[in-house]
PDB file of N, CA and C in Angstrom:
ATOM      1  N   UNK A   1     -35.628  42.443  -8.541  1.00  0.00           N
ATOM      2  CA  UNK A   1     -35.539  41.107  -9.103  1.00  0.00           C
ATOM      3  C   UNK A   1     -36.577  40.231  -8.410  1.00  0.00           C
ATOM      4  N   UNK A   2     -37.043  39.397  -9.107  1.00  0.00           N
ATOM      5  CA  UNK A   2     -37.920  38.554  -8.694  1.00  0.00           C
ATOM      6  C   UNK A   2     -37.728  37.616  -7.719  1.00  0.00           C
ATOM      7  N   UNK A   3     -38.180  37.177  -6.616  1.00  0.00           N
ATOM      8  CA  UNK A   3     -38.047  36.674  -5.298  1.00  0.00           C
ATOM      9  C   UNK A   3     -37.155  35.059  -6.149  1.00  0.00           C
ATOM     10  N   UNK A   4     -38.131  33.939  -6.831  1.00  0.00           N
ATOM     11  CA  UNK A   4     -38.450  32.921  -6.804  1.00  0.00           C
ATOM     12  C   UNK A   4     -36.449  33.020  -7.951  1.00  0.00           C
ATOM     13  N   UNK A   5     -36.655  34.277  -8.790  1.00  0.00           N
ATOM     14  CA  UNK A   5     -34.855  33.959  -9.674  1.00  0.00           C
ATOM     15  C   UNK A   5     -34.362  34.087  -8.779  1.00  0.00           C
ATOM     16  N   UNK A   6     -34.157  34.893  -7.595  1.00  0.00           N
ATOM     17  CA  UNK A   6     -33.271  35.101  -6.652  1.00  0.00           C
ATOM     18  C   UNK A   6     -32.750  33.712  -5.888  1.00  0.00           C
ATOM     19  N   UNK A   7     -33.896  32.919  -5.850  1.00  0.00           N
ATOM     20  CA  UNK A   7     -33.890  32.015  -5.181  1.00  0.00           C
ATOM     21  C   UNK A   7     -32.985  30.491  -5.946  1.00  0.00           C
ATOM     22  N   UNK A   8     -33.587  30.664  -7.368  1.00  0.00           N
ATOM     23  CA  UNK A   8     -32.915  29.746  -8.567  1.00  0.00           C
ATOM     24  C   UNK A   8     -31.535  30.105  -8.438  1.00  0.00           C
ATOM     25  N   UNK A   9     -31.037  31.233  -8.782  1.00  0.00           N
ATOM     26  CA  UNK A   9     -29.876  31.926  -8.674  1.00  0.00           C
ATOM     27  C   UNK A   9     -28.833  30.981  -7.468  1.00  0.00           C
ATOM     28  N   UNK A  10     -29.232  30.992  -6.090  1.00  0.00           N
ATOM     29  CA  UNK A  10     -29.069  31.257  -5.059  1.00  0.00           C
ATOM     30  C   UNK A  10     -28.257  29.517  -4.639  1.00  0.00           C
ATOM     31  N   UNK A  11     -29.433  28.644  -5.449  1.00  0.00           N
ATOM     32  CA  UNK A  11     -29.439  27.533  -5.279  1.00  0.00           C
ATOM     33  C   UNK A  11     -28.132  26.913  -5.834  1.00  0.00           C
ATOM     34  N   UNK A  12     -28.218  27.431  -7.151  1.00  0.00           N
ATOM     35  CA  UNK A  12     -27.474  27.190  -8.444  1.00  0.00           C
ATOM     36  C   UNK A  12     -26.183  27.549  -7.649  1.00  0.00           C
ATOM     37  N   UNK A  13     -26.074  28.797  -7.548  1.00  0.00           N
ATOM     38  CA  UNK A  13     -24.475  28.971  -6.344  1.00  0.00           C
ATOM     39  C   UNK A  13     -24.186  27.878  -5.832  1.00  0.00           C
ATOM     40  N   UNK A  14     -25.086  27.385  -5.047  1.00  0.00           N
ATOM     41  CA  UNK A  14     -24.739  26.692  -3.858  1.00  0.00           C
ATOM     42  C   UNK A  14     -24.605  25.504  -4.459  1.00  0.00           C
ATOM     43  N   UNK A  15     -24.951  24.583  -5.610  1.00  0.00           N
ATOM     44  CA  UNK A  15     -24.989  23.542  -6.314  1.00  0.00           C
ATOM     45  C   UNK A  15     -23.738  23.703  -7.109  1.00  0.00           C
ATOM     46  N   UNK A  16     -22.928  25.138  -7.438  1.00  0.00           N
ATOM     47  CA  UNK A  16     -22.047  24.773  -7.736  1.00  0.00           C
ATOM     48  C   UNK A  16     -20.347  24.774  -6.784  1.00  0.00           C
ATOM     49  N   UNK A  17     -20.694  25.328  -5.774  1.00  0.00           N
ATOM     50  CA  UNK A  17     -20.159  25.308  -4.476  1.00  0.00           C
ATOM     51  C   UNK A  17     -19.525  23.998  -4.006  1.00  0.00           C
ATOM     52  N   UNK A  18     -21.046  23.255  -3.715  1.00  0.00           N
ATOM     53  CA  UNK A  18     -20.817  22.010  -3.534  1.00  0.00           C
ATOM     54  C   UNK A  18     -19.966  20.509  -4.512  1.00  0.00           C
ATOM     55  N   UNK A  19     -20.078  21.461  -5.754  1.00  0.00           N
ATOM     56  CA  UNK A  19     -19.384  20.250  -6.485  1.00  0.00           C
ATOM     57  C   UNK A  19     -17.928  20.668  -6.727  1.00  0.00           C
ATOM     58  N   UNK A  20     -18.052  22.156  -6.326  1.00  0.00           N
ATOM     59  CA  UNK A  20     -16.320  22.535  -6.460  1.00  0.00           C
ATOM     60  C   UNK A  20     -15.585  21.515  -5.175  1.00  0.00           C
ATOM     61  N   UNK A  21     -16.362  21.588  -3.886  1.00  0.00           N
ATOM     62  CA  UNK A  21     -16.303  21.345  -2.638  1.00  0.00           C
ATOM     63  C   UNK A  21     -15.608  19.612  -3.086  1.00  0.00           C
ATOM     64  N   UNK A  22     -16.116  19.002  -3.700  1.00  0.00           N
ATOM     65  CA  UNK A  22     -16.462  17.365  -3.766  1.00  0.00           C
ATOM     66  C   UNK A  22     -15.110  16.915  -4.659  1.00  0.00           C
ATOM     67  N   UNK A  23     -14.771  18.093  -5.541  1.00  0.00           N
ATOM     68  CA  UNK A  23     -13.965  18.103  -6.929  1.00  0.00           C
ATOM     69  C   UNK A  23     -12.460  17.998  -6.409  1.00  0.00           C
ATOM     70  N   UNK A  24     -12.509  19.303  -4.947  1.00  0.00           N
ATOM     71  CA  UNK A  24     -11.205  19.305  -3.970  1.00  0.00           C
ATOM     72  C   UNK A  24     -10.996  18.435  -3.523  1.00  0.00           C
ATOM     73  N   UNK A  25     -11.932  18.162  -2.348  1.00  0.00           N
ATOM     74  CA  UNK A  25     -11.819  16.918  -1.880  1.00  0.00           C
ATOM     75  C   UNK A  25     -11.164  15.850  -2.399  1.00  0.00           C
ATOM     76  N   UNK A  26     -11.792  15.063  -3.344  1.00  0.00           N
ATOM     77  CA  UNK A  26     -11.174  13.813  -4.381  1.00  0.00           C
ATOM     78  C   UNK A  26      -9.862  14.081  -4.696  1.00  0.00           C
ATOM     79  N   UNK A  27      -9.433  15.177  -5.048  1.00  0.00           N
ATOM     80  CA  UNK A  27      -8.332  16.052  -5.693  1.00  0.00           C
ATOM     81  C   UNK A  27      -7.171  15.546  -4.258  1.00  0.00           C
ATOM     82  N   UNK A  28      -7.583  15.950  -3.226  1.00  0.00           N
ATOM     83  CA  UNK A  28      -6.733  15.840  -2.120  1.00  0.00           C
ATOM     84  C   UNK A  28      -6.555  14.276  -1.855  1.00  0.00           C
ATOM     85  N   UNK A  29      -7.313  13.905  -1.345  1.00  0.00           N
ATOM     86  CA  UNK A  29      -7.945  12.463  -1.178  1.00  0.00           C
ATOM     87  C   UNK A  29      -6.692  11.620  -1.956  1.00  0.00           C
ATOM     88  N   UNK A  30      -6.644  11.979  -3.717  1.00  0.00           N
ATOM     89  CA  UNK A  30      -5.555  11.156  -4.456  1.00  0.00           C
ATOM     90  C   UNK A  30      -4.731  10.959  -4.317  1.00  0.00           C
ATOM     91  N   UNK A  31      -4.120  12.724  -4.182  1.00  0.00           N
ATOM     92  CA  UNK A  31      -2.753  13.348  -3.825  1.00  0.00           C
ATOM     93  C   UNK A  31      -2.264  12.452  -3.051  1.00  0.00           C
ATOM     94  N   UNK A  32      -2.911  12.393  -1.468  1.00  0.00           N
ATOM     95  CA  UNK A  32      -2.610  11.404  -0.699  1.00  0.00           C
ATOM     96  C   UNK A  32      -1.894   9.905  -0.236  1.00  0.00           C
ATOM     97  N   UNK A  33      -3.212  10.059  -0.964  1.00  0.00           N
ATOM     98  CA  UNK A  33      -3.085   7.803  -1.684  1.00  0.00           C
ATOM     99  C   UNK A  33      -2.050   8.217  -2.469  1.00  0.00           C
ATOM    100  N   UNK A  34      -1.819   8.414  -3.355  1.00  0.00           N
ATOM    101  CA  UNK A  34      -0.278   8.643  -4.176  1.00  0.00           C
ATOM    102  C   UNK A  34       0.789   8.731  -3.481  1.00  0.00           C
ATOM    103  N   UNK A  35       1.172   9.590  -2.707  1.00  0.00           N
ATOM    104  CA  UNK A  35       1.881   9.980  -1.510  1.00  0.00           C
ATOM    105  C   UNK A  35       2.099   9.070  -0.846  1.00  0.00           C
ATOM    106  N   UNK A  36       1.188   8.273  -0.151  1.00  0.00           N
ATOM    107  CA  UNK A  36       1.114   7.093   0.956  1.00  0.00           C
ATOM    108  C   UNK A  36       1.802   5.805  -0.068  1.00  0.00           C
ATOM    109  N   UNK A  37       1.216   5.594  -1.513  1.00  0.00           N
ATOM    110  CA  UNK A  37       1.657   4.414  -1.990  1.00  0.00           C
ATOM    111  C   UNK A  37       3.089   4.654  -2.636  1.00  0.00           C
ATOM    112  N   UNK A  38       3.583   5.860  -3.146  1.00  0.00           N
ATOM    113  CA  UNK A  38       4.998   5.971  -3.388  1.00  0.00           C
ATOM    114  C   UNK A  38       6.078   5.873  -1.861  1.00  0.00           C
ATOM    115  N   UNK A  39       5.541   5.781  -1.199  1.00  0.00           N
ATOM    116  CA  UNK A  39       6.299   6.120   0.375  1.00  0.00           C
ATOM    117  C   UNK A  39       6.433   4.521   0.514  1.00  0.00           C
ATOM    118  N   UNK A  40       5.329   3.794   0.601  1.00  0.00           N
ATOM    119  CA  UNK A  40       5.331   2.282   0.896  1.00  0.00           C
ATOM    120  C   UNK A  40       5.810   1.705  -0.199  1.00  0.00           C
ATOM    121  N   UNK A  41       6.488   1.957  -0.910  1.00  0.00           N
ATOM    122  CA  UNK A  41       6.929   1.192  -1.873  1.00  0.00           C
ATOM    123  C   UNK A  41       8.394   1.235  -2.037  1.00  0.00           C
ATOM    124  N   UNK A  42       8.752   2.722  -1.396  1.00  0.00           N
ATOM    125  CA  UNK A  42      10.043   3.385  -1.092  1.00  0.00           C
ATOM    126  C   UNK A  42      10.498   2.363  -0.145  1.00  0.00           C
ATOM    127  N   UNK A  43       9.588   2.291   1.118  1.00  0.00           N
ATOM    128  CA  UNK A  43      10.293   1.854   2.308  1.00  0.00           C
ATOM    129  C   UNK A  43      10.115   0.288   2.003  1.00  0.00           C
ATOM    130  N   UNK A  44       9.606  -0.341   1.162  1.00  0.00           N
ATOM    131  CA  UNK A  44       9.600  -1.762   1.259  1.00  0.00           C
ATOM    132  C   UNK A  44      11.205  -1.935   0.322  1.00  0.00           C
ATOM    133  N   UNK A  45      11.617  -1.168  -0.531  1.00  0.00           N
ATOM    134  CA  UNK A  45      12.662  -1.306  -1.631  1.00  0.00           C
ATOM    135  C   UNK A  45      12.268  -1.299  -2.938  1.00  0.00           C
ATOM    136  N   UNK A  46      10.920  -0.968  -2.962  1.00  0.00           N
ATOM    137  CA  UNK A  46      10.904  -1.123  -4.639  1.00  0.00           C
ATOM    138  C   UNK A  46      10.817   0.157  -4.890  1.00  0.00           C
ATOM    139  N   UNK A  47      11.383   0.367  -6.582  1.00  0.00           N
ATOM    140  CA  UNK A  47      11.820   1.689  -7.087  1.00  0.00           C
ATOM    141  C   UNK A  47      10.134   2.079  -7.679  1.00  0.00           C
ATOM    142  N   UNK A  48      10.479   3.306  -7.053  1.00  0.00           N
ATOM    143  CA  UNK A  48       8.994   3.886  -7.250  1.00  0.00           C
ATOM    144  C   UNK A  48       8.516   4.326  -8.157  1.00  0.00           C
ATOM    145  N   UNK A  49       9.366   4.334  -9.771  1.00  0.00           N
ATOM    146  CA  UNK A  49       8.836   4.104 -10.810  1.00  0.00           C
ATOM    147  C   UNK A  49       8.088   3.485 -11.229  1.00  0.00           C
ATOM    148  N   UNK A  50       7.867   2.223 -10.866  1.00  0.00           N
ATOM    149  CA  UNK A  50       6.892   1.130 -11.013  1.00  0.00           C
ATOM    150  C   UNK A  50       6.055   1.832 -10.968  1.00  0.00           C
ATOM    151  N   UNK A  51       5.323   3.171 -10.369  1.00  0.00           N
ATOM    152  CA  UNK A  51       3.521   3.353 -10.652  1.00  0.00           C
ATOM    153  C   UNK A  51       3.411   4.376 -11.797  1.00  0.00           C
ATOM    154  N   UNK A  52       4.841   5.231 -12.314  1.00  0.00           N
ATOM    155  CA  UNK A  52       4.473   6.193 -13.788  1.00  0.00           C
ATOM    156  C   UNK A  52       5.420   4.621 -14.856  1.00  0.00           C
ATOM    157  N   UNK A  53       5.803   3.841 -14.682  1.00  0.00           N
ATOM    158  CA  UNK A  53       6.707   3.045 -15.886  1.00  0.00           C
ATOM    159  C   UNK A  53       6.084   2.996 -16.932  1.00  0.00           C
ATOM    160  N   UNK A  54       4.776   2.388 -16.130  1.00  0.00           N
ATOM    161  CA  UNK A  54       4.241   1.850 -17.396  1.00  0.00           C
ATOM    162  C   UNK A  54       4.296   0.841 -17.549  1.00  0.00           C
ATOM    163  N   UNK A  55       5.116  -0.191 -17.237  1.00  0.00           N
ATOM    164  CA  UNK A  55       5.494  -1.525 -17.348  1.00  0.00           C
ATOM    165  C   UNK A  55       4.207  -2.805 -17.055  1.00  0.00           C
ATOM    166  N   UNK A  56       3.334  -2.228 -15.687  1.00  0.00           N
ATOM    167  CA  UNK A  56       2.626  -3.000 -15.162  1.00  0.00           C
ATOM    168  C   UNK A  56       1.736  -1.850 -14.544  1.00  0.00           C
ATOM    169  N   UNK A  57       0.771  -1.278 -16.110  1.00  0.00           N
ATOM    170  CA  UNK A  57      -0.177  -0.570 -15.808  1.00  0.00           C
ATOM    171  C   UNK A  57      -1.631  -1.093 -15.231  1.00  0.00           C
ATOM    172  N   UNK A  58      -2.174  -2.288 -15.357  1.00  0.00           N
ATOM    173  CA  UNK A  58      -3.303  -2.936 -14.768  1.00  0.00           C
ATOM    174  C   UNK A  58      -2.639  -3.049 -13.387  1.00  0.00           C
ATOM    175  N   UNK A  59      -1.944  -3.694 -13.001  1.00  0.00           N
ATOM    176  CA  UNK A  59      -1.294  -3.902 -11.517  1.00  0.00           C
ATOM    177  C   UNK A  59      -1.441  -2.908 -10.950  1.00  0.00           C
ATOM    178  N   UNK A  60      -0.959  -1.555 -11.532  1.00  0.00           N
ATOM    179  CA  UNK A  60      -0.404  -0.490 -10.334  1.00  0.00           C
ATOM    180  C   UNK A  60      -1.918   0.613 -10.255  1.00  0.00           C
ATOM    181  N   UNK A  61      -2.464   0.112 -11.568  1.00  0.00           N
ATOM    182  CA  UNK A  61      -4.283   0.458 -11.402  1.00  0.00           C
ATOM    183  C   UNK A  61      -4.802   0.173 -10.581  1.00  0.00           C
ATOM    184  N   UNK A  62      -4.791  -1.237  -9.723  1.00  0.00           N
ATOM    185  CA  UNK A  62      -5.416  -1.808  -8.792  1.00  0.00           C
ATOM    186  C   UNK A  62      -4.496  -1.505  -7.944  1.00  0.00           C
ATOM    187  N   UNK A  63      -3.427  -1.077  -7.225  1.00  0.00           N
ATOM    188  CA  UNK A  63      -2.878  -0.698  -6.641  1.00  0.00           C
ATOM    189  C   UNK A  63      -3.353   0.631  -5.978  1.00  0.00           C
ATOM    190  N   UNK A  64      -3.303   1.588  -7.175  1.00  0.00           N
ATOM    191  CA  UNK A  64      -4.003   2.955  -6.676  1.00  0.00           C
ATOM    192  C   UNK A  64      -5.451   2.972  -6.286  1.00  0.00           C
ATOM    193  N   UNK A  65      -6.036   2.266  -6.430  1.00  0.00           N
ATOM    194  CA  UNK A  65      -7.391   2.013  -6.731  1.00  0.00           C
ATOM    195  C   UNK A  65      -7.398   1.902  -4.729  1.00  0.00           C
ATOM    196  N   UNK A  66      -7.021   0.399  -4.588  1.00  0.00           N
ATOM    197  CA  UNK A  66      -7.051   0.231  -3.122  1.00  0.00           C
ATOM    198  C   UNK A  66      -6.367   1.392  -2.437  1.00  0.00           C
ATOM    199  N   UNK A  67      -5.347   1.540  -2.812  1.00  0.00           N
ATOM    200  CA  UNK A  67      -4.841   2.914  -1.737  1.00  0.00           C
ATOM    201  C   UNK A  67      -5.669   3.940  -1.533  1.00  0.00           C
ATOM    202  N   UNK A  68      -6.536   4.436  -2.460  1.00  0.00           N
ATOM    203  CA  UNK A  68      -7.728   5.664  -2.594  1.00  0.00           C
ATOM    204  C   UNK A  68      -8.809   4.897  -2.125  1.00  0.00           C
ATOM    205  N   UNK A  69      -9.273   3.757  -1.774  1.00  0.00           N
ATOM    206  CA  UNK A  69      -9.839   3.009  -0.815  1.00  0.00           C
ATOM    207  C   UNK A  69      -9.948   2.632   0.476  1.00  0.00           C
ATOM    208  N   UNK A  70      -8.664   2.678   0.841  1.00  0.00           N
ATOM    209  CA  UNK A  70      -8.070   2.325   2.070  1.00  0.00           C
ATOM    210  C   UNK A  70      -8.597   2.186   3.017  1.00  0.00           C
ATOM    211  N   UNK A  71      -8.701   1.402   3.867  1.00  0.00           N
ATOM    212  CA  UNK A  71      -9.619   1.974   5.653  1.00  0.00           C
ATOM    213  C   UNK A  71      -8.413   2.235   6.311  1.00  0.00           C
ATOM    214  N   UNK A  72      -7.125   1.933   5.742  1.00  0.00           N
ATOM    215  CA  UNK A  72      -6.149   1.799   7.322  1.00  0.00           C
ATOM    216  C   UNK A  72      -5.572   2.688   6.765  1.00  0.00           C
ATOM    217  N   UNK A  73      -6.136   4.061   6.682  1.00  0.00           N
ATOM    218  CA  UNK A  73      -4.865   5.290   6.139  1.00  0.00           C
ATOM    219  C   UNK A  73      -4.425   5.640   7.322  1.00  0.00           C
ATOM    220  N   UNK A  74      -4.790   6.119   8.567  1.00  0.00           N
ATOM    221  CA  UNK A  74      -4.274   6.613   9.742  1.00  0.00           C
ATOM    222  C   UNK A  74      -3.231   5.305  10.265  1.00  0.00           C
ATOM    223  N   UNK A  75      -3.420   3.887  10.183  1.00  0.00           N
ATOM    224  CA  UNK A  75      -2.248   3.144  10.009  1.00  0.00           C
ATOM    225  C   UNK A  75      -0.962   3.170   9.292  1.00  0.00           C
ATOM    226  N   UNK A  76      -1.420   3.436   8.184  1.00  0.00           N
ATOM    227  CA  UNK A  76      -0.077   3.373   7.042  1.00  0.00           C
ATOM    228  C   UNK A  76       0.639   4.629   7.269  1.00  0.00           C
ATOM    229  N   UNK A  77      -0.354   6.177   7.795  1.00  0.00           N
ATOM    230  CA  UNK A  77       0.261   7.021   7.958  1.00  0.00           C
ATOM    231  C   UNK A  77       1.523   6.910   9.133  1.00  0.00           C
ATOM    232  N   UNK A  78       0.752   6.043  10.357  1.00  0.00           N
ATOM    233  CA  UNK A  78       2.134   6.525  11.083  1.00  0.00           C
ATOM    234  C   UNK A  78       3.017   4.957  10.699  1.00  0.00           C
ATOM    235  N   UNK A  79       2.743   4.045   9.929  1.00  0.00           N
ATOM    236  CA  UNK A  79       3.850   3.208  10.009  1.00  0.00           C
ATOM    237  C   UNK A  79       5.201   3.438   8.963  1.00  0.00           C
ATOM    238  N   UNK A  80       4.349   4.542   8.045  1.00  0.00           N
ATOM    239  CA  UNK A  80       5.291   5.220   7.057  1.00  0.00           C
ATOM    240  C   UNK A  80       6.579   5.854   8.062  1.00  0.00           C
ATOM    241  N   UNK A  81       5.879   6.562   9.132  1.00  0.00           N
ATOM    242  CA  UNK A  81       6.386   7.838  10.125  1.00  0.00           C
ATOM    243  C   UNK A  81       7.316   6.976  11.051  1.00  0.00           C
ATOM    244  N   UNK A  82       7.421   5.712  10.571  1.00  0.00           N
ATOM    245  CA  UNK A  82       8.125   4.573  12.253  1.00  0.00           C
ATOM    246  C   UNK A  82       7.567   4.657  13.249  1.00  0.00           C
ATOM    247  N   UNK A  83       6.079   5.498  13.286  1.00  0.00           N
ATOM    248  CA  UNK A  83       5.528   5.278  14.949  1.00  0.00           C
ATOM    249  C   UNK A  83       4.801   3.724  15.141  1.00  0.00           C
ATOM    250  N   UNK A  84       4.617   2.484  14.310  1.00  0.00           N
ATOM    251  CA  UNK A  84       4.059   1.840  14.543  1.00  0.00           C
ATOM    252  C   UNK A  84       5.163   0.695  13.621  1.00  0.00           C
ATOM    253  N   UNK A  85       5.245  -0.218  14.954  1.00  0.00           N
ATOM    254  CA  UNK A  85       5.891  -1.765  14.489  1.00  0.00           C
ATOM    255  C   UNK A  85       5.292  -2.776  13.553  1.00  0.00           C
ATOM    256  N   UNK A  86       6.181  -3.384  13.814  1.00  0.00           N
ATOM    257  CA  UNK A  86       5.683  -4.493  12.509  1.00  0.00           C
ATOM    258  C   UNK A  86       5.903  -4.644  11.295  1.00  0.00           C
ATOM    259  N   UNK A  87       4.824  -5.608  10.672  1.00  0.00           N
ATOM    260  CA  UNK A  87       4.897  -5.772   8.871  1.00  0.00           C
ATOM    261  C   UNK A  87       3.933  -4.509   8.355  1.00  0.00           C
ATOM    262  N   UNK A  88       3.242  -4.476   7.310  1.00  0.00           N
ATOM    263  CA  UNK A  88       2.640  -3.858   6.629  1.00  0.00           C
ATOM    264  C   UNK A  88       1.380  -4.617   6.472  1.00  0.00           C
ATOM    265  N   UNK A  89       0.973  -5.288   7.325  1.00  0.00           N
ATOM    266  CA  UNK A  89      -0.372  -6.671   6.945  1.00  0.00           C
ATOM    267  C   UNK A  89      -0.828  -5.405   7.176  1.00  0.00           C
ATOM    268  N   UNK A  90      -1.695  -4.392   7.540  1.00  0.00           N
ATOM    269  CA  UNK A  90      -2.720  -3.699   7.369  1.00  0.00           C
ATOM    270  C   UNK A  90      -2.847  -3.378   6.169  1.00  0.00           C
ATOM    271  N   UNK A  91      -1.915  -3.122   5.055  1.00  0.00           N
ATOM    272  CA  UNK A  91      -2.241  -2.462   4.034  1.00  0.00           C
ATOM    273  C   UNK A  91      -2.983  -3.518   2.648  1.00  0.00           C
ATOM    274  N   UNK A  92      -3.716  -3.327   2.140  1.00  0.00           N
ATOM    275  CA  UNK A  92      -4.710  -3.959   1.305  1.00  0.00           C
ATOM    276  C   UNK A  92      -3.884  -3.889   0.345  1.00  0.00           C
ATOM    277  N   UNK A  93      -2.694  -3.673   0.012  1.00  0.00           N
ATOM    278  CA  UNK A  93      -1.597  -3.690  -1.471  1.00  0.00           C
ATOM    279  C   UNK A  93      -0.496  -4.798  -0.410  1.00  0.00           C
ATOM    280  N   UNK A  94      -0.679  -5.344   0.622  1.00  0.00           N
ATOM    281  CA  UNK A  94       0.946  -5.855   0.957  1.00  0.00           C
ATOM    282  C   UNK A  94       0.948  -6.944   0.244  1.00  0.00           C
ATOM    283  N   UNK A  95       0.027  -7.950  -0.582  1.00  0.00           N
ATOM    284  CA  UNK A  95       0.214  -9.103  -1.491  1.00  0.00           C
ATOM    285  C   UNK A  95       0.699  -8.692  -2.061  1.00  0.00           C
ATOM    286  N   UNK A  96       0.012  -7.640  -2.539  1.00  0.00           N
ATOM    287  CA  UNK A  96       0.589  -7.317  -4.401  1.00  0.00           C
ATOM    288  C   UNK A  96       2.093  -6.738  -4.230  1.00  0.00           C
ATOM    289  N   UNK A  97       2.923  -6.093  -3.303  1.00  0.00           N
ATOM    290  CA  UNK A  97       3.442  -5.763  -2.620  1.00  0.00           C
ATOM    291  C   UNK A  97       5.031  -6.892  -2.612  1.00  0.00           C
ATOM    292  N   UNK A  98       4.525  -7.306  -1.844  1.00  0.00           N
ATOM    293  CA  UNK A  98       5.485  -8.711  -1.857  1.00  0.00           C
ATOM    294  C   UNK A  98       5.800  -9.395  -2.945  1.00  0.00           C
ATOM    295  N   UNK A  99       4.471  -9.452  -4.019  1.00  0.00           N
ATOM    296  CA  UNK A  99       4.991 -10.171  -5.197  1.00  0.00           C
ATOM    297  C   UNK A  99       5.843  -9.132  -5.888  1.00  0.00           C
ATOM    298  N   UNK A 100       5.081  -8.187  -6.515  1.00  0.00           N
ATOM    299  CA  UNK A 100       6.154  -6.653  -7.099  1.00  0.00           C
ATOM    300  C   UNK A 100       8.173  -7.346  -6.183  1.00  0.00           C
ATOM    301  N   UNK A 101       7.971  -7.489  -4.900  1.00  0.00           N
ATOM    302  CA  UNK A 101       9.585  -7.669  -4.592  1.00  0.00           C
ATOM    303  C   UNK A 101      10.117  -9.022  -5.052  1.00  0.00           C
ATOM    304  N   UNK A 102       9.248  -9.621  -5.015  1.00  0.00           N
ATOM    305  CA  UNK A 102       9.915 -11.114  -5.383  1.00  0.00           C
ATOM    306  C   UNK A 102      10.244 -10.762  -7.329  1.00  0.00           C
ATOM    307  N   UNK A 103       9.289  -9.928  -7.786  1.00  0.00           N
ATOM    308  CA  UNK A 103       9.436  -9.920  -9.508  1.00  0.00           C
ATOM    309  C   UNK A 103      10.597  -9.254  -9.252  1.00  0.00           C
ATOM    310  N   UNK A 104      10.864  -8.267  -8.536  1.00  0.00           N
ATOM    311  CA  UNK A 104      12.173  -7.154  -8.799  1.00  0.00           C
ATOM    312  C   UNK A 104      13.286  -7.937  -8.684  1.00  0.00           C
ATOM    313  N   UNK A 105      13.146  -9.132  -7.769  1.00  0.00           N
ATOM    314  CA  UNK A 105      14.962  -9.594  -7.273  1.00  0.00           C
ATOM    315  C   UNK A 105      14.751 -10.658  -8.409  1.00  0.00           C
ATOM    316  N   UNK A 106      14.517 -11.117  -8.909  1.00  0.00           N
ATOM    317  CA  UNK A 106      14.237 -11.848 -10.222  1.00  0.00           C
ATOM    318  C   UNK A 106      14.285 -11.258 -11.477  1.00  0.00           C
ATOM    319  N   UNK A 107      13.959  -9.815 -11.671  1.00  0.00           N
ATOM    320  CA  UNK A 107      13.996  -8.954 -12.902  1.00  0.00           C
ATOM    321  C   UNK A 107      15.384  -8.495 -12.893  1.00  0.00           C
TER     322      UNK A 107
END
């Protein structure tokens, strides 16, 4: 076989390697944020239907959106876990957060 297909070949592997690589990643990455934002929503009291309802699909869009954003995931992780005191001010959803509880005891 010719050096230069071997080489096309070779690349092409590796180009598709890398996007399997990128495809997981994201894949996990979501899982996560999903995970992390059904947990914080658990432990604040709101029923964690609110993100499949349907009810308040733009809301819980921007909801997931920031959670798969996050900078303070190693925060939220252990405050989920009770290793860390306090409110939830680290998390970039605790506005939206608070209002979601004030709509629930009102709904």
């Amino acid at each position: 076989m010719d050096y230069t297909i071997t080489q096309i070949i070779g690349a092409t592997l590796m180009v598709i390697v890398v996007a399997g690589l990128i495809v997981a990643w994201r894949n996990y990455q979501s899982r996560n944020s999903e995970r992390r934002m059904l947990a914080m929503l658990d432990s604040l009291g709101l029923d964690t239907a609110l993100a499949t309802s349907g009810d308040m699909p733009a809301i819980m869009s921007e909801v997931r959106m920031r959670c798969e954003h996050c900078p303070s995931e190693d925060v939220c992780e252990r405050w989920l876990r009770g290793e860390e005191t306090g409110g939830n001010d680290f998390c970039p959803n605790a506005r939206v957060f608070e209002i979601l509880r004030k709509y629930a005891a009102t709904g």
